[in-house]
N, C-alpha and C. Protein backbone atom coordinates (compact mmCIF):
# COMPACT_ATOMS: atom_id res chain seq x y z
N UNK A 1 12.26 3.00 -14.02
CA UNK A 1 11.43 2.02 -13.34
C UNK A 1 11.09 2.50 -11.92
N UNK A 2 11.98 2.84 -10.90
CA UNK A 2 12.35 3.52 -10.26
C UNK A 2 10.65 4.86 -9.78
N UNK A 3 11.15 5.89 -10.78
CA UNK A 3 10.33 7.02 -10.97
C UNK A 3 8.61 6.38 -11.02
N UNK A 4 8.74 5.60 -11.98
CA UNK A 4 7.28 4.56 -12.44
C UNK A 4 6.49 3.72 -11.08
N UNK A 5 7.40 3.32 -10.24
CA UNK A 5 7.30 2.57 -9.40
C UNK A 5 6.67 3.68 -8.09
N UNK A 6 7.04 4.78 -8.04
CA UNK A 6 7.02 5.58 -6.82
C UNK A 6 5.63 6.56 -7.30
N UNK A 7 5.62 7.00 -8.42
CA UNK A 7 4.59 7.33 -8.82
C UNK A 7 2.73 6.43 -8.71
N UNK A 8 3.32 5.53 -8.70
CA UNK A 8 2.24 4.44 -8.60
C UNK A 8 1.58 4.51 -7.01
N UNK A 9 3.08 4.36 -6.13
CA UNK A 9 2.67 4.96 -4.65
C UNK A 9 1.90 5.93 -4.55
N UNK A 10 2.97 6.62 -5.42
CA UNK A 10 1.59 8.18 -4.14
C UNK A 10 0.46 8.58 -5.19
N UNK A 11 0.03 7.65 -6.44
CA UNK A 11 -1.54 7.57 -6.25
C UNK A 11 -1.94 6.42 -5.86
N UNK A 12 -1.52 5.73 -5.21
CA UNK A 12 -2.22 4.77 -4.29
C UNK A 12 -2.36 5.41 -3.07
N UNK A 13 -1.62 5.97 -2.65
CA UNK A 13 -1.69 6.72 -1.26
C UNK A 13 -2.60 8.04 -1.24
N UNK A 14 -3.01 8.77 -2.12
CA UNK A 14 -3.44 9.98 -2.49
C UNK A 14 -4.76 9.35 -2.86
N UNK A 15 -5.41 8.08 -2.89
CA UNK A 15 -6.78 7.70 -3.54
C UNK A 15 -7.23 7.30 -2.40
N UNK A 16 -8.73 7.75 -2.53
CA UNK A 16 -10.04 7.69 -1.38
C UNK A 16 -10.08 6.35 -0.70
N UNK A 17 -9.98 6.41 0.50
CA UNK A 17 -11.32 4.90 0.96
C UNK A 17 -12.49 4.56 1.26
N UNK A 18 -13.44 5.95 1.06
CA UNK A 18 -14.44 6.02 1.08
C UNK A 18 -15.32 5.24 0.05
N UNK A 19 -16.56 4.61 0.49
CA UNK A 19 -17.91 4.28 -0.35
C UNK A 19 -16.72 3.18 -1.36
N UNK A 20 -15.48 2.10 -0.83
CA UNK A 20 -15.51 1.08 -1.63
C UNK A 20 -16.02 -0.46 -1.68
N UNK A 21 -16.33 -1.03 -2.37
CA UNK A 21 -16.84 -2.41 -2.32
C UNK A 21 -15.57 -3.20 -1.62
N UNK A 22 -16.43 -4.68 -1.49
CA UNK A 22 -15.40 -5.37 -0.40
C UNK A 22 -14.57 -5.95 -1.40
N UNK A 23 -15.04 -6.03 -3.19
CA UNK A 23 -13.60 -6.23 -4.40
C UNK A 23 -12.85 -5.46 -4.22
N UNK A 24 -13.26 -4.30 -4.35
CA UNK A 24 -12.35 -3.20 -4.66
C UNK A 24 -11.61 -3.09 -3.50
N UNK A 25 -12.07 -3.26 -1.98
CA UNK A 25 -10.70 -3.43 -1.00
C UNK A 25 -9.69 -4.47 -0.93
N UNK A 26 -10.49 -5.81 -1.48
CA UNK A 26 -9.69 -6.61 -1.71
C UNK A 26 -8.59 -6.45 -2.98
N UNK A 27 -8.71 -5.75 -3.74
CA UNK A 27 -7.85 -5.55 -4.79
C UNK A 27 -6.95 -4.54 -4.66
N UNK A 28 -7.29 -3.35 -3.83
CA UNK A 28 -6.64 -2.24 -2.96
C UNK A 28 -5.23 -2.68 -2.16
N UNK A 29 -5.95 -3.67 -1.27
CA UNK A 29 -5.09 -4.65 -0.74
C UNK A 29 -3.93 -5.23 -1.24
N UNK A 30 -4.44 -5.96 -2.48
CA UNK A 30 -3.32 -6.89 -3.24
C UNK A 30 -2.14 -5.81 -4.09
N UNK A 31 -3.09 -4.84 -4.57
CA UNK A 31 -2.28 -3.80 -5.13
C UNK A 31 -1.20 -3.19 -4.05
N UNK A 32 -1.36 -3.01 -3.06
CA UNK A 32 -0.47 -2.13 -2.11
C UNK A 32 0.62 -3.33 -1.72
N UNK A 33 0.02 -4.51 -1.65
CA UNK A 33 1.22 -5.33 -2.04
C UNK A 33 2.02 -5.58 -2.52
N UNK A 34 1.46 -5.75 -3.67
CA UNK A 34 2.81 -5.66 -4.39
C UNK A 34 3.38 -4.55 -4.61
N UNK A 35 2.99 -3.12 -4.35
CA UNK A 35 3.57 -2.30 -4.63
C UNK A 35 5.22 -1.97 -3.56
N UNK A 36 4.04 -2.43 -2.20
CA UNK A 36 5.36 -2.61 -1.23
C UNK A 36 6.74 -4.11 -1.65
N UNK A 37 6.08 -4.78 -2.08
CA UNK A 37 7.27 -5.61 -2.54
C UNK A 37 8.50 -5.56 -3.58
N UNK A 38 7.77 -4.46 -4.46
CA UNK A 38 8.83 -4.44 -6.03
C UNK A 38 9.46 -3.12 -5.15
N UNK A 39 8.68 -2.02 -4.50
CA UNK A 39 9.53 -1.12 -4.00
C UNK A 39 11.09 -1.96 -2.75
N UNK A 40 10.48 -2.59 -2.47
CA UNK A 40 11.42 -3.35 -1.64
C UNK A 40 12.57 -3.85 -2.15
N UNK A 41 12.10 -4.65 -3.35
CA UNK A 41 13.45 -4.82 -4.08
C UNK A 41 14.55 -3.82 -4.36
N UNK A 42 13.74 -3.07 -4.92
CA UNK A 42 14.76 -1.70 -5.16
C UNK A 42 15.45 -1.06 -3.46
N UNK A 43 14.67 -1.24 -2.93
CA UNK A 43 15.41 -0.73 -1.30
C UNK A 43 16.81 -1.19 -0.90
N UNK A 44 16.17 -2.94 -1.09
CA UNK A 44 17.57 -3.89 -0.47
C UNK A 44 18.89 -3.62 -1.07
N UNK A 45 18.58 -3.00 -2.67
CA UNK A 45 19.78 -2.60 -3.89
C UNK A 45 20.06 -1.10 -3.05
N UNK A 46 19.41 -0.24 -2.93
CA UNK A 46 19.91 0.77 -2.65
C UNK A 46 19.75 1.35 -1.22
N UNK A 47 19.31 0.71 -0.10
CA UNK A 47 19.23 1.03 0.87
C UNK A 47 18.65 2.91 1.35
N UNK A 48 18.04 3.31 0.05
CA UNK A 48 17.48 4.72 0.07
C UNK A 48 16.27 4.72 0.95
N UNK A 49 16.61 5.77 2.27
CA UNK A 49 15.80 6.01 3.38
C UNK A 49 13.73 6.41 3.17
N UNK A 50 14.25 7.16 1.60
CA UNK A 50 13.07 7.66 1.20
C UNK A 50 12.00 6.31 0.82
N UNK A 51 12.38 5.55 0.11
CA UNK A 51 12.02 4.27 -0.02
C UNK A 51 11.44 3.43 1.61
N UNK A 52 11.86 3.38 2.03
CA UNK A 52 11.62 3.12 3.47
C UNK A 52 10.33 3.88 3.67
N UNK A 53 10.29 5.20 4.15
CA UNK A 53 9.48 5.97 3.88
C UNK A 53 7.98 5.57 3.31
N UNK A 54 7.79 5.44 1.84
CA UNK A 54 7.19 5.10 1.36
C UNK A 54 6.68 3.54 1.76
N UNK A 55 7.13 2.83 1.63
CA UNK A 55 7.15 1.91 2.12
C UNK A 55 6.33 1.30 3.23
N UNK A 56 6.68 2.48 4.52
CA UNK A 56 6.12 2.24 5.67
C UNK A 56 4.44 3.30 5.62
N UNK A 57 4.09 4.55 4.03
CA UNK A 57 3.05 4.94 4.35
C UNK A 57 2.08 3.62 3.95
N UNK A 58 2.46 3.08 2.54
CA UNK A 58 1.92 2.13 1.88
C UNK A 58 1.20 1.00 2.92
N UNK A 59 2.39 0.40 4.14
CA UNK A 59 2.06 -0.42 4.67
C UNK A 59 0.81 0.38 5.74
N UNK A 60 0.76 1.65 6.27
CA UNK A 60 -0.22 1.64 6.86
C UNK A 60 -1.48 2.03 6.30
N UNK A 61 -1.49 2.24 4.82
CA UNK A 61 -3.03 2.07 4.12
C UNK A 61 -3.32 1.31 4.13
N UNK A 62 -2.38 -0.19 4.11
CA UNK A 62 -2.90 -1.41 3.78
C UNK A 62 -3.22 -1.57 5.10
N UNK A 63 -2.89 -1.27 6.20
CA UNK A 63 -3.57 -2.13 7.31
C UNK A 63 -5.05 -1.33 7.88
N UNK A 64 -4.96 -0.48 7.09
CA UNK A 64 -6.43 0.24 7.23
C UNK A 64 -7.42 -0.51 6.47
N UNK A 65 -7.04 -0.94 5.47
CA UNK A 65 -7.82 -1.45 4.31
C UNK A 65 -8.31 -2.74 4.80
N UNK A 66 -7.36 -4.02 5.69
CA UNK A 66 -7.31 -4.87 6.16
C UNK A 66 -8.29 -5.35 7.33
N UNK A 67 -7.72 -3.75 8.10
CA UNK A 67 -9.07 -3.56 9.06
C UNK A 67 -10.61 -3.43 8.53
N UNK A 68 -10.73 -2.81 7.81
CA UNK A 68 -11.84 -2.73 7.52
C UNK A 68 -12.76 -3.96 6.62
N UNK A 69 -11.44 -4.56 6.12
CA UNK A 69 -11.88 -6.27 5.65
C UNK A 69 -12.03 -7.00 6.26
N UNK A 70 -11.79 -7.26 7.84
CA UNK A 70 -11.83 -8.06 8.25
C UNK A 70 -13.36 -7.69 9.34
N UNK A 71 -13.21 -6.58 9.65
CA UNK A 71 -14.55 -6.01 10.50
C UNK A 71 -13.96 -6.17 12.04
N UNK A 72 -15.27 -5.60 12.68
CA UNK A 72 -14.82 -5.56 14.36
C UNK A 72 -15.46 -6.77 14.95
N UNK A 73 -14.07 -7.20 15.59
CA UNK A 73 -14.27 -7.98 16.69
C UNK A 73 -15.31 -8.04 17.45
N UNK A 74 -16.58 -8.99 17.63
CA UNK A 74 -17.76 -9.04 19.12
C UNK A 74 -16.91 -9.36 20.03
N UNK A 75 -17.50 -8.44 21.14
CA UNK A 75 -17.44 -8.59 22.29
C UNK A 75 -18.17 -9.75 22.83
């Protein structure tokens, strides 16, 4: 589960953000969610650093993704 779970990461992390629709970021989004959450579970059980790791690249795709959902602030 483990192996299944981490694999899923790094092609989420290894896939483009270029030229996507505002579904497909929104679903980008939800996906990296939960991906950071079930990995989490497994963290709190094993406290493995690498997990962490992952964890923290996941969370900063998602806040790229986020940014770009939400758009820039007017001045």
């Amino acid at each position: 589960m483990t192996a299944d779970l981490l694999e899923k990461a790094t092609e989420f992390e290894n896939r483009t953000l270029s030229h996507m629709s505002t579904s497909d970021r929104v679903a980008a989004s939800r996906e990296a969610k939960q991906l950071i959450l079930a990995i989490n579970e497994i963290y709190k059980k094993t406290k493995d650093s690498s997990l962490m790791d992952t964890m923290k690249r996941l969370t900063e795709k998602k806040r790229k993704i986020e940014k770009r959902l939400k758009g820039n602030p007017l001045a």
